[in-house]
Every structure is written in C-alpha cells, then in structure tokens.
C-alpha atoms as a PDB file:
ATOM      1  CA  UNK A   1       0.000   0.000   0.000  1.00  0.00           C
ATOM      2  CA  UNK A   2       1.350   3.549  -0.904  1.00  0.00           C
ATOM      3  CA  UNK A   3       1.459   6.300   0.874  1.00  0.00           C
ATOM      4  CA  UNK A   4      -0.151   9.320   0.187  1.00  0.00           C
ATOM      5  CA  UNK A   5       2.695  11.366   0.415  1.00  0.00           C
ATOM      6  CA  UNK A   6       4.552   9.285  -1.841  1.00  0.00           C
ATOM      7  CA  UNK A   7       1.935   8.823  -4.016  1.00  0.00           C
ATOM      8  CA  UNK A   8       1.678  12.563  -4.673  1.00  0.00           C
ATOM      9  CA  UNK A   9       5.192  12.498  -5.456  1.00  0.00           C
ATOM     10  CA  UNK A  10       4.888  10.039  -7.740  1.00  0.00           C
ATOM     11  CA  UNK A  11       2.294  11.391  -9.771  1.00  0.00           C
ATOM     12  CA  UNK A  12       4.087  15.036 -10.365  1.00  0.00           C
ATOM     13  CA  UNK A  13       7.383  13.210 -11.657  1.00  0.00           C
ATOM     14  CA  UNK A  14       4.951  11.614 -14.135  1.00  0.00           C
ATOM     15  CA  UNK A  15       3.118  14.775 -14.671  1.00  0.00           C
ATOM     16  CA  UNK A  16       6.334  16.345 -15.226  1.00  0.00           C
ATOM     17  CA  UNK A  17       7.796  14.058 -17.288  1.00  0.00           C
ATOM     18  CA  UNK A  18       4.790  14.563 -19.639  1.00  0.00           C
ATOM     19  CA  UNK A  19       4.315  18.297 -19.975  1.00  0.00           C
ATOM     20  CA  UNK A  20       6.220  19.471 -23.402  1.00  0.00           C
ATOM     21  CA  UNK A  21       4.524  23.523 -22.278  1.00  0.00           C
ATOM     22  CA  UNK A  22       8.488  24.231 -21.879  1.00  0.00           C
ATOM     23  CA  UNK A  23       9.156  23.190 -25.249  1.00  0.00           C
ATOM     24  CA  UNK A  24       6.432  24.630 -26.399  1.00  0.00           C
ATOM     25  CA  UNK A  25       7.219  27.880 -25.526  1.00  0.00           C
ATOM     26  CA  UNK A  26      11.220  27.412 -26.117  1.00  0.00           C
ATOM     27  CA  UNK A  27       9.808  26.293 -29.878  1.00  0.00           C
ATOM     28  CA  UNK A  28       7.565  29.495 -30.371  1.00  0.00           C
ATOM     29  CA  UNK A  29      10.886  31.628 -28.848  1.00  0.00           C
ATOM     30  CA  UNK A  30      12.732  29.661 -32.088  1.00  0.00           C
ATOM     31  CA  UNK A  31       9.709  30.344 -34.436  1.00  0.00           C
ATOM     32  CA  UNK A  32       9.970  33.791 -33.962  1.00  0.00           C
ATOM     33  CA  UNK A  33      13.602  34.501 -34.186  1.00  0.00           C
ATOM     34  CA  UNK A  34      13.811  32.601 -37.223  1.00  0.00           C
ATOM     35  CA  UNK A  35      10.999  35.296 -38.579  1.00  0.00           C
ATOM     36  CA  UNK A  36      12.702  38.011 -37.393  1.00  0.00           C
ATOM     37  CA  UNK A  37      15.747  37.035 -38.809  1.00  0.00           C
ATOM     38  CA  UNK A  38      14.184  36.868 -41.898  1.00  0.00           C
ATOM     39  CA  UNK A  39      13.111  39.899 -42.727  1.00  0.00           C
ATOM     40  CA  UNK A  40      16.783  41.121 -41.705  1.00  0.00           C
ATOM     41  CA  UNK A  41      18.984  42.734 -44.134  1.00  0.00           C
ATOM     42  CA  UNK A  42      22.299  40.963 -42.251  1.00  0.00           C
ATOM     43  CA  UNK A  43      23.769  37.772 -43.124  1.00  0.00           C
ATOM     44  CA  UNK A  44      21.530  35.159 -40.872  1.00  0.00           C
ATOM     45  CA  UNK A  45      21.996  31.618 -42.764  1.00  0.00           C
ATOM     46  CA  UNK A  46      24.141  30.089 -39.972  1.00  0.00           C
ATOM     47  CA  UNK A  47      21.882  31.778 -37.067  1.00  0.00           C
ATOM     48  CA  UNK A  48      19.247  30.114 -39.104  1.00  0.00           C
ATOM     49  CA  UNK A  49      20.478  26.724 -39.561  1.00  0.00           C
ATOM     50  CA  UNK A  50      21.066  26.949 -35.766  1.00  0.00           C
ATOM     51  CA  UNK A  51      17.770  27.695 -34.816  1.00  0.00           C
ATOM     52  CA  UNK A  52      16.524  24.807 -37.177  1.00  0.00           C
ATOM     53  CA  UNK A  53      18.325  22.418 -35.168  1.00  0.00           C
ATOM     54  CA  UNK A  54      17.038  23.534 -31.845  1.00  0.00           C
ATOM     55  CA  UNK A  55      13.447  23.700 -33.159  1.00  0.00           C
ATOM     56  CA  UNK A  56      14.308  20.096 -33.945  1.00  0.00           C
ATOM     57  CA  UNK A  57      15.574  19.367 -30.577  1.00  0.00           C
ATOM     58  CA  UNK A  58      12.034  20.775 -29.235  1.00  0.00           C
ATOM     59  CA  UNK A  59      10.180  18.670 -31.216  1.00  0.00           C
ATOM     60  CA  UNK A  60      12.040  15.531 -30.471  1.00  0.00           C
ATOM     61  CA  UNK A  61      11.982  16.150 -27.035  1.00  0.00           C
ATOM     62  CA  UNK A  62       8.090  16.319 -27.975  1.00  0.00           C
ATOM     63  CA  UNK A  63       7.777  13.501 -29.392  1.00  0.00           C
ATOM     64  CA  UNK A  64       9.790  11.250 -27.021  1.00  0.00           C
ATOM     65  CA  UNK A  65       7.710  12.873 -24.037  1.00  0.00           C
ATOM     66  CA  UNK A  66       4.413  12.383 -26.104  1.00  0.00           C
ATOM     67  CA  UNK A  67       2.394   9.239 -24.987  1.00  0.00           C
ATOM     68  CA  UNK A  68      -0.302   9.680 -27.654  1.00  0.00           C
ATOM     69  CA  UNK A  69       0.120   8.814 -30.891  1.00  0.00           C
ATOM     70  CA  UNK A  70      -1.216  11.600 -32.435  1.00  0.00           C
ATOM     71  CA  UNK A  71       1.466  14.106 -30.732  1.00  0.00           C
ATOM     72  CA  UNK A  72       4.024  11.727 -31.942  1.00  0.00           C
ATOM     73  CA  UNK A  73       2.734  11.566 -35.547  1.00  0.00           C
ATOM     74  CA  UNK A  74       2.758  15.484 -35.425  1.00  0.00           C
ATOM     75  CA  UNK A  75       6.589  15.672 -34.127  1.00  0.00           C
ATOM     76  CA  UNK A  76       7.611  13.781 -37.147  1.00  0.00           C
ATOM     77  CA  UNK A  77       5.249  15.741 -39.839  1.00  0.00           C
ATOM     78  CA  UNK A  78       7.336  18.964 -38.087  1.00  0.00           C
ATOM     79  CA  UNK A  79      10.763  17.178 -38.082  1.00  0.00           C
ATOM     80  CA  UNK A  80      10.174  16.402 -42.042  1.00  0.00           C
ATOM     81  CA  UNK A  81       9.584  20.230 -42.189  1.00  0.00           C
ATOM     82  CA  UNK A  82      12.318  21.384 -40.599  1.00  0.00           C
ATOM     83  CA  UNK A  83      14.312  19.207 -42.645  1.00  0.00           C
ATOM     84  CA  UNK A  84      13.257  20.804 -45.850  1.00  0.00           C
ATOM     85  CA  UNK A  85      13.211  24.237 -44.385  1.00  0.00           C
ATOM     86  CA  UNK A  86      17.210  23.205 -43.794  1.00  0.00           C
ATOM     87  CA  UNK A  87      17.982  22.650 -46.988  1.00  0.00           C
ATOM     88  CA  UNK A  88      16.466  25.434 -48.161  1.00  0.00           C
ATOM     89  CA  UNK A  89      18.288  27.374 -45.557  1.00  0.00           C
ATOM     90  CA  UNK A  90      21.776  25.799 -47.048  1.00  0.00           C
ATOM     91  CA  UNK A  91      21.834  28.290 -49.850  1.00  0.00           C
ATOM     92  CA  UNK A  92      21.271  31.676 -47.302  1.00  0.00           C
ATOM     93  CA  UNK A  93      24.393  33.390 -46.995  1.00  0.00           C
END
C-alpha cells in the first residue's frame, strides 16, 4: 500500500515528465527569431540553420515525451519540415 505522500510524489514526476509547455514555448521563442531574422537585411543563414536544429531538438523532445500517438505523428510531420526548411536554408548566406 502507498502512501499518500509518496503517491503525490509520484504522480508530479509523471506529470512532469509529460508536460512538453516548456518546449512549447522554447519552440515558439525559435519560431519567432527565425521570422525576425528573416526579414533582416544581415547575413543570418548560420543563425538560421542553428535555430533549425534547436526547433528540432524541441520537437524531439516532444515527441519522445508524447504518450499519444497523435502528438508523436505530429513531431515527425514537423521534423520532415524542418528538414526541408534546412535545406532550403543551405543556400542563405
């Protein structure tokens, strides 16, 4: 039999374990750099390529934190994305 103090421990690892809101937000942070840079008139193709590969990061953090196979199905539509927004990204200066 567990306690209930232990019990309520247990569940918020779980619970945090589960909640992606911080990479959420981190991947929105990414999103709009990436826009900003942009519209710059500087040379951004490596600060762009970086931020591509911690948007990816986010969203496999995401996926591996997703238990519902919809979430995970989403992470890889975005990481196929990302991908092509990469190469495109190859021939920014």
């Amino acid at each position: 039999k567990l306690e209930n103090s232990r019990l309520e421990t247990e569940i918020a690892i779980l619970t945090d374990k589960l909640d992606v809101t911080e990479e959420c937000v981190r991947f929105k942070s990414h999103t709009d750099m990436f826009i900003n840079l942009m519209d710059s008139d500087e040379l951004v193709g490596r600060k762009l390529n970086f931020l591509l590969q911690e948007m990816n990061r986010e969203v496999n953090t995401i996926g591996a934190k997703a238990n519902c196979a919809e979430i995970s199905h989403r992470a890889v539509f975005m990481k196929e994305e990302i991908e092509k927004i990469r190469e495109q990204v190859q021939n920014v200066e």
